[in-house]
C-alpha atoms as a PDB file:
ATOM      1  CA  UNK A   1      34.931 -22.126  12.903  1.00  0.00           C
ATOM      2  CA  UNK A   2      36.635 -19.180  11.468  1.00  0.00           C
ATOM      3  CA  UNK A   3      35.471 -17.514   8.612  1.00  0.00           C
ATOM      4  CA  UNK A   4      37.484 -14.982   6.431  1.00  0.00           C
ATOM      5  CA  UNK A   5      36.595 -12.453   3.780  1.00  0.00           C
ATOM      6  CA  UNK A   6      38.251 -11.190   0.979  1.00  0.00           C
ATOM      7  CA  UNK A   7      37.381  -7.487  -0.170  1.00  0.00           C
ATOM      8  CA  UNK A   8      38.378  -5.798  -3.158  1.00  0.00           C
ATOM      9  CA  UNK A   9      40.617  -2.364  -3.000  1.00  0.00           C
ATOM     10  CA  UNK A  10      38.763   0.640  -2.900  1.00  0.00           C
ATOM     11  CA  UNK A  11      38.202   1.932  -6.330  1.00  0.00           C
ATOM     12  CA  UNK A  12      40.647   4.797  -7.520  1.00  0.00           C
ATOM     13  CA  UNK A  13      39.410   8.060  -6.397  1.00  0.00           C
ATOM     14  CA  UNK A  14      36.694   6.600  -3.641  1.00  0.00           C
ATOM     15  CA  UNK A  15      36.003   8.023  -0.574  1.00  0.00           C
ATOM     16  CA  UNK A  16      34.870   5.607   2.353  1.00  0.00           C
ATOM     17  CA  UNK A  17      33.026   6.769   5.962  1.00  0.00           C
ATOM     18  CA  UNK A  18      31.206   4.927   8.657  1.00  0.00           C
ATOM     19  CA  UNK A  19      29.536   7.144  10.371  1.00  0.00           C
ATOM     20  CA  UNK A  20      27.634   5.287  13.979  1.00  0.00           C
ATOM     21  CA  UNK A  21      25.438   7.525  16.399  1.00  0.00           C
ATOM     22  CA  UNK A  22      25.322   6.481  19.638  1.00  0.00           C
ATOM     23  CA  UNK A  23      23.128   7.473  22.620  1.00  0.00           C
ATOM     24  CA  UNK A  24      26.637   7.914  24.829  1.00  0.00           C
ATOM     25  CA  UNK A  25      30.031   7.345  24.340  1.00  0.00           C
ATOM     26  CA  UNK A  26      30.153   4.261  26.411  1.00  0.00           C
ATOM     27  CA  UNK A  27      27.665   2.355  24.641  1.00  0.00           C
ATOM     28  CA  UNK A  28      28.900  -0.188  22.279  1.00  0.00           C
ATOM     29  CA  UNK A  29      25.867  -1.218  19.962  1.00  0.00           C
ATOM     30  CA  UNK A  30      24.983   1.896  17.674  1.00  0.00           C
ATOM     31  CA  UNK A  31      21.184   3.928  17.259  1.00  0.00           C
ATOM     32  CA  UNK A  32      21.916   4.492  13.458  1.00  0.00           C
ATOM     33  CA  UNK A  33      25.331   3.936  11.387  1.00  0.00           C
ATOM     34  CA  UNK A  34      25.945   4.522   7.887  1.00  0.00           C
ATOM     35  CA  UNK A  35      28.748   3.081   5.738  1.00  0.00           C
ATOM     36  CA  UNK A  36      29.254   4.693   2.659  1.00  0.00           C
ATOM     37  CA  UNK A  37      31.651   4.659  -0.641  1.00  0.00           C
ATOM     38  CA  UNK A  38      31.275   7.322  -3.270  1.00  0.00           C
ATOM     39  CA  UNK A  39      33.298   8.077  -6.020  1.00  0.00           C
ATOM     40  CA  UNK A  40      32.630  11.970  -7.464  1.00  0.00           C
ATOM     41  CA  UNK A  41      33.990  13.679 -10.868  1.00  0.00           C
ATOM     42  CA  UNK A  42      33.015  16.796 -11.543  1.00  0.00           C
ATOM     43  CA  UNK A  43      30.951  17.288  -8.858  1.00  0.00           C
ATOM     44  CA  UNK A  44      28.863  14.766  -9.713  1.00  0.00           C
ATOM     45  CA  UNK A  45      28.692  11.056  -8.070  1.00  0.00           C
ATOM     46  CA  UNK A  46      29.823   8.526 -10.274  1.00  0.00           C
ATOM     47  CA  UNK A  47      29.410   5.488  -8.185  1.00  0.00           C
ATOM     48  CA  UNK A  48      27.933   4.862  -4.553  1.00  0.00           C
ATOM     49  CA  UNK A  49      28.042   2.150  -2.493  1.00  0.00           C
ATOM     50  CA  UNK A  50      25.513   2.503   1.007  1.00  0.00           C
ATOM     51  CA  UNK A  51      25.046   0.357   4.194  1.00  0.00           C
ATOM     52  CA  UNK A  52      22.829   1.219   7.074  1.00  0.00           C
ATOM     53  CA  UNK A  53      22.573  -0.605  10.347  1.00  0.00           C
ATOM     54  CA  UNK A  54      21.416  -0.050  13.794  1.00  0.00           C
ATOM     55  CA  UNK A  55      17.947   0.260  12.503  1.00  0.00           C
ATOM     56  CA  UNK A  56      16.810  -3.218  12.159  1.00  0.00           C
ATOM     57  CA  UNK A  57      17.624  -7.047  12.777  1.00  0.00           C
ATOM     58  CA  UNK A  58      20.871  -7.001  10.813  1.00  0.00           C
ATOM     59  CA  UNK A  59      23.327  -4.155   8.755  1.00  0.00           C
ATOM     60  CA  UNK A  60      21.708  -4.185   4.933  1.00  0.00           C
ATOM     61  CA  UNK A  61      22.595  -2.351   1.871  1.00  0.00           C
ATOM     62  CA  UNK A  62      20.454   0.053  -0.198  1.00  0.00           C
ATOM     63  CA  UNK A  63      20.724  -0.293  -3.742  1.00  0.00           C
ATOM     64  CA  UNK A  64      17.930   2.229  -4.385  1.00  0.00           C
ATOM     65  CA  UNK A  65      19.669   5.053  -2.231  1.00  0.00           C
ATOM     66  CA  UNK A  66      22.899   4.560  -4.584  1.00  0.00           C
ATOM     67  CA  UNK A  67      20.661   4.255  -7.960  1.00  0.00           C
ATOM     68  CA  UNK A  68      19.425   7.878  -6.457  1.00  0.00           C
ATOM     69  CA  UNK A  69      22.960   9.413  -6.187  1.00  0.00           C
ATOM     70  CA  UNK A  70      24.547   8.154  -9.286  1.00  0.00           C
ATOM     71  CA  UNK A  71      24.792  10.914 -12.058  1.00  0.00           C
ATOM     72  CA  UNK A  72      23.752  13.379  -9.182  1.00  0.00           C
ATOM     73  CA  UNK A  73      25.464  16.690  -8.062  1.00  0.00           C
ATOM     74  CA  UNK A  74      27.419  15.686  -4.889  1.00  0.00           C
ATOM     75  CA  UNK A  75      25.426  17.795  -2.545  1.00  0.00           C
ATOM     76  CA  UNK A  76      23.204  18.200   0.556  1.00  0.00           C
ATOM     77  CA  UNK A  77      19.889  18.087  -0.943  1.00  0.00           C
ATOM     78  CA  UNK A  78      20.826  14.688  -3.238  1.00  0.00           C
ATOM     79  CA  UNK A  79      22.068  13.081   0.094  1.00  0.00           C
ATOM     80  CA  UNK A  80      18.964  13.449   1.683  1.00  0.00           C
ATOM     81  CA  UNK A  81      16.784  12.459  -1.421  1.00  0.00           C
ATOM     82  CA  UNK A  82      18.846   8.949  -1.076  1.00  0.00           C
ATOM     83  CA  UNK A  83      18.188   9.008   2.494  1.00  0.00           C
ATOM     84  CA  UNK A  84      14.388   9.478   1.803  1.00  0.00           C
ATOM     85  CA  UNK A  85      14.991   6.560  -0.104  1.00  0.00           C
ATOM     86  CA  UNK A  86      16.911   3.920   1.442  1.00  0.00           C
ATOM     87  CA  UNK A  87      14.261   4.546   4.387  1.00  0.00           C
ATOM     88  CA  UNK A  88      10.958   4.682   2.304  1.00  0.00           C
ATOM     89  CA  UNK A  89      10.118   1.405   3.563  1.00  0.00           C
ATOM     90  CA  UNK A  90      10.578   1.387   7.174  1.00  0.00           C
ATOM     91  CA  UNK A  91       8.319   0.131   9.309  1.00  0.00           C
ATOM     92  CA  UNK A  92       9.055   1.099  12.951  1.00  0.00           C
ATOM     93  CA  UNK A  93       8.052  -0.395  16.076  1.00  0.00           C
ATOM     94  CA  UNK A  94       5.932   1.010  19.135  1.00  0.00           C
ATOM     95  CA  UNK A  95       9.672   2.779  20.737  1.00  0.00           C
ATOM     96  CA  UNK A  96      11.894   3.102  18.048  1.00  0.00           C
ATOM     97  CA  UNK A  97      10.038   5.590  15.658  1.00  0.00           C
ATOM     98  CA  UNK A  98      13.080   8.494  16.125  1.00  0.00           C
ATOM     99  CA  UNK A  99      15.449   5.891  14.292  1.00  0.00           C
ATOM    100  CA  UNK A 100      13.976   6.300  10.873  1.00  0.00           C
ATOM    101  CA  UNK A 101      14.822  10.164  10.589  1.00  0.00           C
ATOM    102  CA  UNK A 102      17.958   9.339  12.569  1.00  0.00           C
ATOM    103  CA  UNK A 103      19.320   6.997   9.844  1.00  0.00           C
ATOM    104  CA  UNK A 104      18.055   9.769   7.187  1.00  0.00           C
ATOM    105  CA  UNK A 105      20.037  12.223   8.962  1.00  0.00           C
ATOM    106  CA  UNK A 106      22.684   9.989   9.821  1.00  0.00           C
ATOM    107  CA  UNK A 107      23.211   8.645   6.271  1.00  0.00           C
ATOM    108  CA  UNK A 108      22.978  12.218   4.729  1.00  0.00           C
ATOM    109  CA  UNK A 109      25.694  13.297   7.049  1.00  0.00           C
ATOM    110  CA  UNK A 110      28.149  10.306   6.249  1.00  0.00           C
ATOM    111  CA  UNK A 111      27.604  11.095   2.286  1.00  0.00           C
ATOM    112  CA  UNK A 112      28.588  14.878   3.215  1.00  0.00           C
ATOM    113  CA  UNK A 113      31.881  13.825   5.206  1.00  0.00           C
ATOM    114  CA  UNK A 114      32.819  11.262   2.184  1.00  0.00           C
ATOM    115  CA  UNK A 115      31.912  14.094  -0.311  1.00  0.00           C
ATOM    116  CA  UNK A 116      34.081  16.695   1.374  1.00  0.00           C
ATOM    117  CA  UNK A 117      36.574  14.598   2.981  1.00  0.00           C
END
């Protein structure tokens, strides 16, 4: 069974990254990713759209990480305040403690590259 999915255009003025972090090049499945859609006037983020994965059972959106950013100076220091957020609730296993502040970092770094790109 095929399934297919229709997606909106990008909103005027957006700027889209996915950013995944790998252990090595070779490996397919990702430690961290981040997918991320801002829109910025004036320096400031207007809208923000974020989606982590590699760090759990399945890819899931924050809505409190973009609630963080909206209204927000487009810089370093915001990105990693919605970071802190979308991972405030993360509850890692016995092994895979290093992925929470790799998704922070990861996720910070994607919002930079859409912010500058």
């Amino acid at each position: 069974m095929s399934h297919q999915i229709a997606l909106l255009p990008p909103v005027a003025g957006s700027k889209q990254v996915y950013l995944k972090l790998r252990d090595r090049a070779s490996y397919e499945f990702a430690l961290a990713s981040a997918a991320v859609v801002v829109t910025i006037a004036g320096g400031k983020v207007t809208r923000a759209r974020i989606a982590l994965g590699g760090v759990g059972t399945k890819p899931w959106r924050s809505p409190e990480a973009e609630a963080v950013l909206i209204g927000k100076t487009a810089g370093a220091a915001n990105f990693r305040n919605a970071a802190e957020m979308a991972m405030r609730n993360a509850k890692p296993q016995s092994e895979n403690k290093f992925k929470i502040e790799l998704a922070k970092r990861c996720l910070a770094h994607a919002l930079q590259m859409a912010a500058t790109s």
